[in-house]
C-alpha atoms as a PDB file:
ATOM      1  CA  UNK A   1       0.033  -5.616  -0.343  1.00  0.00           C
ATOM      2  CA  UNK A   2       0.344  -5.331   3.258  1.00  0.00           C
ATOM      3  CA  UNK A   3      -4.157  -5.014   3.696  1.00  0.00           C
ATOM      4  CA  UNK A   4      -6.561  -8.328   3.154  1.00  0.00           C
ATOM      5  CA  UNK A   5     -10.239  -7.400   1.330  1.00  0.00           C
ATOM      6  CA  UNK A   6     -12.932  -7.591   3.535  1.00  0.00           C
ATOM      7  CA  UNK A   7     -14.044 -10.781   1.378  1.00  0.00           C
ATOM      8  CA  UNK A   8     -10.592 -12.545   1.888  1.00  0.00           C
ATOM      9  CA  UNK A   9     -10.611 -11.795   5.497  1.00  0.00           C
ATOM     10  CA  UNK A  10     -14.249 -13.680   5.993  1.00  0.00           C
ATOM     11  CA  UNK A  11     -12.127 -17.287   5.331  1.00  0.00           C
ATOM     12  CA  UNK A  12     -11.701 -16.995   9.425  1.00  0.00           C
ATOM     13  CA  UNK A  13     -15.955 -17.253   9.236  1.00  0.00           C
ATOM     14  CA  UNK A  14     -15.852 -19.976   6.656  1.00  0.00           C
ATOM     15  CA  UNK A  15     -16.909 -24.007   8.173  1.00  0.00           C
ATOM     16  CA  UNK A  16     -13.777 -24.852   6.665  1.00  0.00           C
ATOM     17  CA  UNK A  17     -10.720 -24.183   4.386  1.00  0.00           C
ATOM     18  CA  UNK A  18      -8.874 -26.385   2.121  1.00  0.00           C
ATOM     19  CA  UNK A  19      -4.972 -25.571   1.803  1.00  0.00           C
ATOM     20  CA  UNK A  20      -3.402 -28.107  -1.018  1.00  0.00           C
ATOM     21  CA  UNK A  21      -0.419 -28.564  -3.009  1.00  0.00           C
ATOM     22  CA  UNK A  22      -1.218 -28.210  -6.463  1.00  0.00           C
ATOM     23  CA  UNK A  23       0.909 -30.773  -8.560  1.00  0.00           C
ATOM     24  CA  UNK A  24      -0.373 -34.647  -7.873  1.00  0.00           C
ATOM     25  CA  UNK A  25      -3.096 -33.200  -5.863  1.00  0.00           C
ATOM     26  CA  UNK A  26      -5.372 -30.766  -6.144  1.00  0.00           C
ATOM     27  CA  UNK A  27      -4.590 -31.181  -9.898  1.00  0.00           C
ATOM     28  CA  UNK A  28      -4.090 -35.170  -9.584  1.00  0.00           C
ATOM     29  CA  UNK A  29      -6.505 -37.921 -10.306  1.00  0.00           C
ATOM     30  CA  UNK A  30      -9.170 -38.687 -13.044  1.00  0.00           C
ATOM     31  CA  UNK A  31     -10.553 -35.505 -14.583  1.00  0.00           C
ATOM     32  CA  UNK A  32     -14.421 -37.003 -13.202  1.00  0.00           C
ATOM     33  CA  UNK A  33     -12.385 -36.352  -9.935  1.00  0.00           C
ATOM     34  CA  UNK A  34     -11.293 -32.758 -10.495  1.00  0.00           C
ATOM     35  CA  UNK A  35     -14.332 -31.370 -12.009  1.00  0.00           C
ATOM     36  CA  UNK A  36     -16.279 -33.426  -8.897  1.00  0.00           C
ATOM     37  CA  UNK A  37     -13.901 -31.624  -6.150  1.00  0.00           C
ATOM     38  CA  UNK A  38     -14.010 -28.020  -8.071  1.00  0.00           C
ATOM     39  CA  UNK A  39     -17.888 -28.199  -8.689  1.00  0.00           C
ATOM     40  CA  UNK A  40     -18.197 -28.851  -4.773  1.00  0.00           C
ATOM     41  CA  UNK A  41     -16.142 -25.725  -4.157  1.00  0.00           C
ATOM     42  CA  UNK A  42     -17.693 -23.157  -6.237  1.00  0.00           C
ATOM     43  CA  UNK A  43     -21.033 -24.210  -5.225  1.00  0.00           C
ATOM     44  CA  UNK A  44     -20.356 -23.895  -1.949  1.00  0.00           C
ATOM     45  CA  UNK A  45     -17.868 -20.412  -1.549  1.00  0.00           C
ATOM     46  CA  UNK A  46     -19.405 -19.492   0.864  1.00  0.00           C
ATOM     47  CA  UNK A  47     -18.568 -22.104   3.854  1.00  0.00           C
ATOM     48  CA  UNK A  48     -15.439 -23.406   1.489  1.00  0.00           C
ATOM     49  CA  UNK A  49     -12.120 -21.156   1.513  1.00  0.00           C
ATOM     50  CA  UNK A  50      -8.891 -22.092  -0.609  1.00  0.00           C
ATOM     51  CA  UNK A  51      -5.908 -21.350  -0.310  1.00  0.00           C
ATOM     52  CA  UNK A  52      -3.108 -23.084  -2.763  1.00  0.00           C
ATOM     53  CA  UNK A  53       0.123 -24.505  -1.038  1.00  0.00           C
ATOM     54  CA  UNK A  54       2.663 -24.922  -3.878  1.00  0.00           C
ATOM     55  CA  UNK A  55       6.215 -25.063  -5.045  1.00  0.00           C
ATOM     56  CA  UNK A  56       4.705 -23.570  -8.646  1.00  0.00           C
ATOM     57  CA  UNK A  57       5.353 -20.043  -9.218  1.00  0.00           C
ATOM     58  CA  UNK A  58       2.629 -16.609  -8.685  1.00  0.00           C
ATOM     59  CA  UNK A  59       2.476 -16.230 -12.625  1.00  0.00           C
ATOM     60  CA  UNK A  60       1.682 -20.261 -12.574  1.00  0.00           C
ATOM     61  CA  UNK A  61      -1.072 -19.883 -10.332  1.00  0.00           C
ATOM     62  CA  UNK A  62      -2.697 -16.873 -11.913  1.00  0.00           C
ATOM     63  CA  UNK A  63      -2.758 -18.654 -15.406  1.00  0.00           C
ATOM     64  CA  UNK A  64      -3.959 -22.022 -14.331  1.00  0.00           C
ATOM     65  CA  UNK A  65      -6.910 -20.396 -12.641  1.00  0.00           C
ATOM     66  CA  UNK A  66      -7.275 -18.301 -15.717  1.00  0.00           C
ATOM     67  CA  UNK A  67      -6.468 -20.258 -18.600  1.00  0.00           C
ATOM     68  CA  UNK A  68      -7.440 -24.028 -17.623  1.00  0.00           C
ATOM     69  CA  UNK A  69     -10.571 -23.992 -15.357  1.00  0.00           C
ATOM     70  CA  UNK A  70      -9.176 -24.148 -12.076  1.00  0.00           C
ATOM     71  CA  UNK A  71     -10.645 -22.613  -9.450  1.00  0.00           C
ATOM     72  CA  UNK A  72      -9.441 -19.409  -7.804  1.00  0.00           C
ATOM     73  CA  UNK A  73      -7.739 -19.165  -4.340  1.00  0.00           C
ATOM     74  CA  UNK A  74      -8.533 -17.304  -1.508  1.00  0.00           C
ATOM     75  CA  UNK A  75      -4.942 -17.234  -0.830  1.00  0.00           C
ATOM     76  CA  UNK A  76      -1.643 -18.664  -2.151  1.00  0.00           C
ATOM     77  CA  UNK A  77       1.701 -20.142  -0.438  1.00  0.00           C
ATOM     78  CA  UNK A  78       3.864 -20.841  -3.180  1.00  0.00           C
ATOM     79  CA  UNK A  79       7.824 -21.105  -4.152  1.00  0.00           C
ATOM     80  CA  UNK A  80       8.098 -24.307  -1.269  1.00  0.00           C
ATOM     81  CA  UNK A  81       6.887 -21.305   0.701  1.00  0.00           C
ATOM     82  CA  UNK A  82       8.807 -18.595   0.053  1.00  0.00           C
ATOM     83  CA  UNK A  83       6.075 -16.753  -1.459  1.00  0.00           C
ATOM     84  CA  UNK A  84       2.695 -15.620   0.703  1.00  0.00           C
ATOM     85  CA  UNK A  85      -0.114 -13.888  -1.330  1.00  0.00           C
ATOM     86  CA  UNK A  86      -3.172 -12.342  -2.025  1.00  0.00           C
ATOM     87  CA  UNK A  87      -5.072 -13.926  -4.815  1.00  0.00           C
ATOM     88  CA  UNK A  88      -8.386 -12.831  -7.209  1.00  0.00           C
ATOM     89  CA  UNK A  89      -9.416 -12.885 -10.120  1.00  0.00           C
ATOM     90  CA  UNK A  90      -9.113  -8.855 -10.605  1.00  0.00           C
ATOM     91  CA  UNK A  91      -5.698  -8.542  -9.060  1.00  0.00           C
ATOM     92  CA  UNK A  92      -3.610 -11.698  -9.735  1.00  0.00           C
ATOM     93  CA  UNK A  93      -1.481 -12.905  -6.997  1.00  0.00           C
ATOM     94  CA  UNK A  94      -0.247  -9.911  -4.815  1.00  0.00           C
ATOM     95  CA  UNK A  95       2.377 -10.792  -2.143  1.00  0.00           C
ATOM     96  CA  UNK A  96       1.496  -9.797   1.564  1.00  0.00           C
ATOM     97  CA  UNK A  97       5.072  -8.176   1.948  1.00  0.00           C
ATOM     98  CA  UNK A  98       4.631  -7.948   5.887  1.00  0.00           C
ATOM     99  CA  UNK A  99       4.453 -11.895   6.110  1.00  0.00           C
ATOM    100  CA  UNK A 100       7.336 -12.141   3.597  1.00  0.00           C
ATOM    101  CA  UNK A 101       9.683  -9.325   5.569  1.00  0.00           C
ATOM    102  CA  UNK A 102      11.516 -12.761   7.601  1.00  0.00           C
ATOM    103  CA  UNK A 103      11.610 -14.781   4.729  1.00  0.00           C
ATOM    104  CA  UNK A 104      13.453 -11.968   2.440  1.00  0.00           C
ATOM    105  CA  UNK A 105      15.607 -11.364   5.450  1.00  0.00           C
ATOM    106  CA  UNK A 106      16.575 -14.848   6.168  1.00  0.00           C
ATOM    107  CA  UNK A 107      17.605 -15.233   1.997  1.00  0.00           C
ATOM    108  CA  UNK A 108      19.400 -11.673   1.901  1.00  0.00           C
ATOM    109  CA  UNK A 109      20.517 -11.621  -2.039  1.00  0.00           C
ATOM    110  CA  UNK A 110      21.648 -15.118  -1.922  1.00  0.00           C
ATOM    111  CA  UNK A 111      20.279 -16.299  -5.254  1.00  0.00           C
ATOM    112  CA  UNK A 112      23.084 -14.996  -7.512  1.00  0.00           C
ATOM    113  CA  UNK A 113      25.714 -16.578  -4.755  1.00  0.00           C
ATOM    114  CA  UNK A 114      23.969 -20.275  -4.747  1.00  0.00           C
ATOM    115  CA  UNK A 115      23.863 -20.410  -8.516  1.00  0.00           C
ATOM    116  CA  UNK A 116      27.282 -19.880  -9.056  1.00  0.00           C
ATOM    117  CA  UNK A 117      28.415 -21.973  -6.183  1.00  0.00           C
ATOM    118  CA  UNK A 118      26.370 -24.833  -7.819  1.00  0.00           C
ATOM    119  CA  UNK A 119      27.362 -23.599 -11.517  1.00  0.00           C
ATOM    120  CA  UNK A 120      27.985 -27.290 -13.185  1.00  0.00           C
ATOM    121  CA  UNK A 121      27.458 -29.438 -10.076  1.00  0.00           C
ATOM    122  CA  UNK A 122      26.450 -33.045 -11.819  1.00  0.00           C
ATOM    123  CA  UNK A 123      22.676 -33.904 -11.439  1.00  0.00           C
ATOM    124  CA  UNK A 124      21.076 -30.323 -11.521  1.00  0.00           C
ATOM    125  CA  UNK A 125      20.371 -28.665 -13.743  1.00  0.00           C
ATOM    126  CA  UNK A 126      19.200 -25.034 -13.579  1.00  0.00           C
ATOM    127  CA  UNK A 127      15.465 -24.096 -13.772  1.00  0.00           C
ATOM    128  CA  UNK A 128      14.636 -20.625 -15.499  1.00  0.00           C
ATOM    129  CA  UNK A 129      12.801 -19.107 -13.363  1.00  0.00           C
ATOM    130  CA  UNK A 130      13.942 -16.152 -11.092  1.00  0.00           C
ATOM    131  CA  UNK A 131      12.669 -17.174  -7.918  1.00  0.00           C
ATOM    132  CA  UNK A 132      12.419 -14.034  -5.343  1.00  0.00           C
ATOM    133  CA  UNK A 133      13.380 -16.010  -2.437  1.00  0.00           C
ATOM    134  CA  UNK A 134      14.580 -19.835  -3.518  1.00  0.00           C
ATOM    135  CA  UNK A 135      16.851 -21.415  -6.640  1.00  0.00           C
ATOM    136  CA  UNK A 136      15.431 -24.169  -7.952  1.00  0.00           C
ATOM    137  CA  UNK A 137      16.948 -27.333 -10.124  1.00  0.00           C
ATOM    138  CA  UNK A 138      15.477 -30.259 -12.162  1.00  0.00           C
ATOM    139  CA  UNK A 139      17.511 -33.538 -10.487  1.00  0.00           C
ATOM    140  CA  UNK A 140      18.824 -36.195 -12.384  1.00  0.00           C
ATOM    141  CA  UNK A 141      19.653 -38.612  -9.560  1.00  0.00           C
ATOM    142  CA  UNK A 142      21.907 -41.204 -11.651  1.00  0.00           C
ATOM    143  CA  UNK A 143      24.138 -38.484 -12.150  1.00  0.00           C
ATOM    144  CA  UNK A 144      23.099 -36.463  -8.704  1.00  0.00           C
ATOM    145  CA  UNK A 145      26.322 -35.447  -6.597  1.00  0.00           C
ATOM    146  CA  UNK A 146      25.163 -35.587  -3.100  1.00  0.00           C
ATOM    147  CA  UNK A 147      27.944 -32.686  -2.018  1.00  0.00           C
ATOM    148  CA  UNK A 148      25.446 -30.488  -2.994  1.00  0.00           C
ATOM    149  CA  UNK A 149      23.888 -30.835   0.070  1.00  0.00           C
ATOM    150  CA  UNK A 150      26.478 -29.811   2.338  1.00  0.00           C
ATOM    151  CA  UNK A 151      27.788 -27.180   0.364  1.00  0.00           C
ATOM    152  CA  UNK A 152      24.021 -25.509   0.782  1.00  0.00           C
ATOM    153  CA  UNK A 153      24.422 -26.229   4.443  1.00  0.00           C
ATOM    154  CA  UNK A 154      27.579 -24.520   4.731  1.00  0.00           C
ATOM    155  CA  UNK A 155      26.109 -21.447   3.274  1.00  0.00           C
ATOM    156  CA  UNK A 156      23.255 -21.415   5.822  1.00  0.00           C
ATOM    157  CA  UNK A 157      20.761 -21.924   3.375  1.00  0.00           C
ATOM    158  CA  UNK A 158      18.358 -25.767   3.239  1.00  0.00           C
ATOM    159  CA  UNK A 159      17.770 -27.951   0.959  1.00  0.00           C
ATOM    160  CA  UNK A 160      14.786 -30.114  -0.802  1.00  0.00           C
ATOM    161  CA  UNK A 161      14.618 -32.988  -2.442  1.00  0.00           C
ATOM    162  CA  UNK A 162      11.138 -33.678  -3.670  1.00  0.00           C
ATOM    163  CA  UNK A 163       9.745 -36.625  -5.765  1.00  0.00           C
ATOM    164  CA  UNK A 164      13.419 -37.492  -6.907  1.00  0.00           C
ATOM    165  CA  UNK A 165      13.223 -35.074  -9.379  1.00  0.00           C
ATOM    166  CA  UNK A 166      13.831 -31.253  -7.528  1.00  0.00           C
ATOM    167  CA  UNK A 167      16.115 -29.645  -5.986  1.00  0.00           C
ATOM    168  CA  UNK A 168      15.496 -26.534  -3.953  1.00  0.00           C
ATOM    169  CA  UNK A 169      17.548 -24.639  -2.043  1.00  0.00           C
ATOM    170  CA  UNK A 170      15.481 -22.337   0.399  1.00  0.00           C
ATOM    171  CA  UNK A 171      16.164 -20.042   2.951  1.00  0.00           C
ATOM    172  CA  UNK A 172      16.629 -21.799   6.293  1.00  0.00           C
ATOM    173  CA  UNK A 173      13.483 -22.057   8.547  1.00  0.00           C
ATOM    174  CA  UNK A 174      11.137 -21.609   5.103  1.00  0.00           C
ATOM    175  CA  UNK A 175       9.096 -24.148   4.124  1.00  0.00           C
ATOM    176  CA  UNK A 176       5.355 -24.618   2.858  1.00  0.00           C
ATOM    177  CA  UNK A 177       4.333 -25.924   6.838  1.00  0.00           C
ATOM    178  CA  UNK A 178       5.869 -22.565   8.489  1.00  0.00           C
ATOM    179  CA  UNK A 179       4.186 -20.205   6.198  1.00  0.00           C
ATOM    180  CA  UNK A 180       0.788 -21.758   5.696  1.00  0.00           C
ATOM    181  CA  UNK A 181       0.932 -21.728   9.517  1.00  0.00           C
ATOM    182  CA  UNK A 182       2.443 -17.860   9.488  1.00  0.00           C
ATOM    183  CA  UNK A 183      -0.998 -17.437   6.929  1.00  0.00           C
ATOM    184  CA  UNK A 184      -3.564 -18.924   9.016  1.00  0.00           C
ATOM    185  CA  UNK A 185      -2.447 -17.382  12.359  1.00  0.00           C
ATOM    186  CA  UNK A 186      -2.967 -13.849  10.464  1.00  0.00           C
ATOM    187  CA  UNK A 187      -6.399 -14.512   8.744  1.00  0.00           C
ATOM    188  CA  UNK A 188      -7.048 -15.907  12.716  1.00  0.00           C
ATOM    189  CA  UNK A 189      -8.504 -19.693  10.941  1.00  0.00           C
ATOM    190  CA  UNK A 190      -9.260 -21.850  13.607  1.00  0.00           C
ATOM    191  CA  UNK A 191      -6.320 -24.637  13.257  1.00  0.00           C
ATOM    192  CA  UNK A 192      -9.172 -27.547  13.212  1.00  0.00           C
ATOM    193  CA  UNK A 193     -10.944 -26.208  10.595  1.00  0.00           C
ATOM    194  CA  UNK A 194      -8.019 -26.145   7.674  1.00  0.00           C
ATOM    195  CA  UNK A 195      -6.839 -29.325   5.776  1.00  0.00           C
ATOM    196  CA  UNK A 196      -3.755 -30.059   4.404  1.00  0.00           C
ATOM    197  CA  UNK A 197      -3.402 -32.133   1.128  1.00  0.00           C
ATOM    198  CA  UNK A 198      -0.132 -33.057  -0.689  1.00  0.00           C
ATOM    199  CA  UNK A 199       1.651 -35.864  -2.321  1.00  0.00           C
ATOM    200  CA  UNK A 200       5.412 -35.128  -2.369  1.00  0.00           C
ATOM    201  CA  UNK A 201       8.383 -34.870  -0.086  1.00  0.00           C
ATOM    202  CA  UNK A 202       7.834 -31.196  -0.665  1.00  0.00           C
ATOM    203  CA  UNK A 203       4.681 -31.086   0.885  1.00  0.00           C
ATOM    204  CA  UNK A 204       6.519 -32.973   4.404  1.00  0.00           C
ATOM    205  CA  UNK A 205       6.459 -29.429   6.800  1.00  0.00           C
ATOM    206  CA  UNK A 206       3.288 -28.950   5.615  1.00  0.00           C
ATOM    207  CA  UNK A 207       1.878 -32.346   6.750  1.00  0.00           C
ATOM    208  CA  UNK A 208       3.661 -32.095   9.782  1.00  0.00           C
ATOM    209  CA  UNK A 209       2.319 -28.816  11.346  1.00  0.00           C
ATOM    210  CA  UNK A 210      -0.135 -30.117  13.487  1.00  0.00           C
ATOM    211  CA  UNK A 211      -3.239 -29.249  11.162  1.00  0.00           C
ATOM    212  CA  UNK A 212      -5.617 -31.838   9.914  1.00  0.00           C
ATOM    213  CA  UNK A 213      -4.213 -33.643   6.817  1.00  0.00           C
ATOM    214  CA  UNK A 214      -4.163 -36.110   4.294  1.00  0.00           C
ATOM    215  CA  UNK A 215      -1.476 -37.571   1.998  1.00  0.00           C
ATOM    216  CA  UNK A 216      -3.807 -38.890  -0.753  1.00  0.00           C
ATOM    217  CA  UNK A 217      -3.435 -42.085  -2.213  1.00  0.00           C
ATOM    218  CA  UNK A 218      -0.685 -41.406  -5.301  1.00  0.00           C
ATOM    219  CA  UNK A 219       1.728 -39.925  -2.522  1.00  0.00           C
ATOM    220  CA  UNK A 220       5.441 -40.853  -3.124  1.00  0.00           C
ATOM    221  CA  UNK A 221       6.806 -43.715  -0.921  1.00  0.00           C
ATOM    222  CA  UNK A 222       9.079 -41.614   0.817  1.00  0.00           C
ATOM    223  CA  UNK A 223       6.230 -39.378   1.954  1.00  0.00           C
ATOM    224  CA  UNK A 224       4.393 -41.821   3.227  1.00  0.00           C
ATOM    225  CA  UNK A 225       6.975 -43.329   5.217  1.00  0.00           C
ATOM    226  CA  UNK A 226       7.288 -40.045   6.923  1.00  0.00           C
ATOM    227  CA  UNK A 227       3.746 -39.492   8.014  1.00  0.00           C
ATOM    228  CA  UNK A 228       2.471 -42.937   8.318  1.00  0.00           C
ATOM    229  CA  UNK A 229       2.802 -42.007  12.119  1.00  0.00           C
ATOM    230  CA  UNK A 230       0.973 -38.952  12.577  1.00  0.00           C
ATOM    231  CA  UNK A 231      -2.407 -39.023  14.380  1.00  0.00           C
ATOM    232  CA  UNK A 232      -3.934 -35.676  12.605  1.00  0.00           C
ATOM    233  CA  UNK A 233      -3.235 -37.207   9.571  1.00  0.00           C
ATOM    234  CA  UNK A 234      -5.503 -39.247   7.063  1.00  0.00           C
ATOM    235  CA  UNK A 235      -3.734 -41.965   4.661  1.00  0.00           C
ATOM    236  CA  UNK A 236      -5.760 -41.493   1.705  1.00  0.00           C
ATOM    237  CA  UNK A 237      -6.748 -44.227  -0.657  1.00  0.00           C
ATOM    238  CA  UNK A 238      -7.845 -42.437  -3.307  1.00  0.00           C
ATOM    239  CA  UNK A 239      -5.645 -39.972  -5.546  1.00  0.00           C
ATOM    240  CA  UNK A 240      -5.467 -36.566  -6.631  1.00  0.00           C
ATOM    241  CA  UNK A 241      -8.735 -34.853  -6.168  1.00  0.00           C
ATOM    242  CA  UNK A 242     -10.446 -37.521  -4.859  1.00  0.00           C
ATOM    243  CA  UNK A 243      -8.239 -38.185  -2.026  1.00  0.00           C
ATOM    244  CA  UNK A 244      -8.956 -35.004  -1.171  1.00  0.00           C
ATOM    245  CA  UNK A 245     -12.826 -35.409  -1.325  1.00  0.00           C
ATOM    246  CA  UNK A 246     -12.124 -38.749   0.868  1.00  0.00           C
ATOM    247  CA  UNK A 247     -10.340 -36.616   3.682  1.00  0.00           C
ATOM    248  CA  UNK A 248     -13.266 -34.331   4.265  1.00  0.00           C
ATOM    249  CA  UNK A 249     -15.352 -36.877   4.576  1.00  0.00           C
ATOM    250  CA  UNK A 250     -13.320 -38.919   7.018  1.00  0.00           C
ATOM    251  CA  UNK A 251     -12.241 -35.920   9.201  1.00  0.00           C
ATOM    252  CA  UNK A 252     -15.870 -35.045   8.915  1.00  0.00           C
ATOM    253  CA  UNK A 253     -14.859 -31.582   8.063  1.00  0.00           C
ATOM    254  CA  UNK A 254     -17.615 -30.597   5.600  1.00  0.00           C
ATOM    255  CA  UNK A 255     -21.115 -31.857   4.431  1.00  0.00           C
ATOM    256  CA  UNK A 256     -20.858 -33.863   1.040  1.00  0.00           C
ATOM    257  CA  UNK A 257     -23.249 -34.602  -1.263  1.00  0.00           C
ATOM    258  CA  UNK A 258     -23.924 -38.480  -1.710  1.00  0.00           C
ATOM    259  CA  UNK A 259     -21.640 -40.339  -3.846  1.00  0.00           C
ATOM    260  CA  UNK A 260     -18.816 -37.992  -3.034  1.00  0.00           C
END
């Protein structure tokens, strides 16, 4: 879908937009959290935009929101990036093929090439999903065999190790920080007024781009030691949902009702 709905493209009018990894985050902390942090959202769509930042796949997204309560995104990044989409409840999650041309180009058909190369290697295994753009494993670091690494290198490709327990191989350049930042420089979102949430080495470029963000308060160790030194950057104490909730108030972002 290379065209944005006239509704999708009003998130450049909205006080402020929320772009969040999923996993640990948006879907982390106490369920009193989640439904506190989702309540706030619907009730107030139309200052509030969404947009999901995930290494979870498009059919994922469409049956969390579906299926389980969630609500839905404005917009999704997903695949660690690799993916940039359209979402609603009518349509599903509809790629914007014009913001994925460099992405495809960058990966050529190198999925079928990296899987056999890392056929067998010890410490991944395979995940089933056919990825458009990325080859994903589960990681068993006792038995991980770093070589893996440099053998992606060598094929011009990068890797990502993410809460000690993924491995992604991506095309070079792509990450969830270059395309949320490809995203919001199309929908024209003032930078100031979008705030990054996440909780995992994945969610690093993301963190890093220079918008407002938080880490929030369940974050992996090695995340935090990466962006304890950013100033646009909140350290969260809370988790999940409510670390989120936390970071608005803090960057002063939004009004909040009391007690949030």
């Amino acid at each position: 879908m290379n065209s944005i709905s006239t509704a999708s493209h009003a998130l450049n009018t909205r006080k402020f937009v929320l772009a969040t990894d999923l996993d640990g985050t948006f879907l982390g902390g106490s369920e009193e959290d989640r439904k506190r942090l989702y309540g706030w959202i619907e009730d107030n769509r139309d200052t509030v935009g969404l947009i999901f930042v995930t290494g979870r796949d498009p059919e994922f997204i469409g049956e969390l929101c579906s299926e389980r309560g969630v609500p839905w995104p404005d917009y999704a990044v997903g695949d660690v990036g690799t993916t940039i989409a359209t979402v609603s409840q009518q349509d599903g999650v509809s790629p914007i093929l014009h913001l994925e041309e460099e992405i495809a180009e960058r990966w050529g058909n190198a999925g079928e090439i990296v899987r056999a190369r890392l056929d067998g290697h010890p410490g991944l295994a395979l995940q089933p999903t056919n990825f458009r753009y990325r080859v994903s494993y589960d990681l068993d670091s006792a038995n991980f065999d770093d070589s893996a690494c440099s053998i992606i290198e060598e094929m011009g490709h990068q890797w990502l190790i993410s809460d000690n327990r993924f491995f992604d191989v991506l095309p070079d350049g792509v990450s969830k920080g270059p395309s949320l930042r490809r995203l919001v420089n199309y929908l024209e979102i003032e930078p100031t007024r979008v705030l990054c949430a996440g909780d995992t080495l994945n969610d690093l470029s993301m963190l890093e781009c220079g918008l407002p963000a938080v880490a929030v308060g369940n974050s992996e160790p090695s995340l935090v030691e990466r962006v304890a030194h950013l100033e646009h950057l909140h350290m969260a104490q809370a988790h999940g949902a409510a670390g989120i909730l936390e970071a608005i108030r803090a960057f002063d972002m939004h009004e909040l009702p009391k007690g949030y």
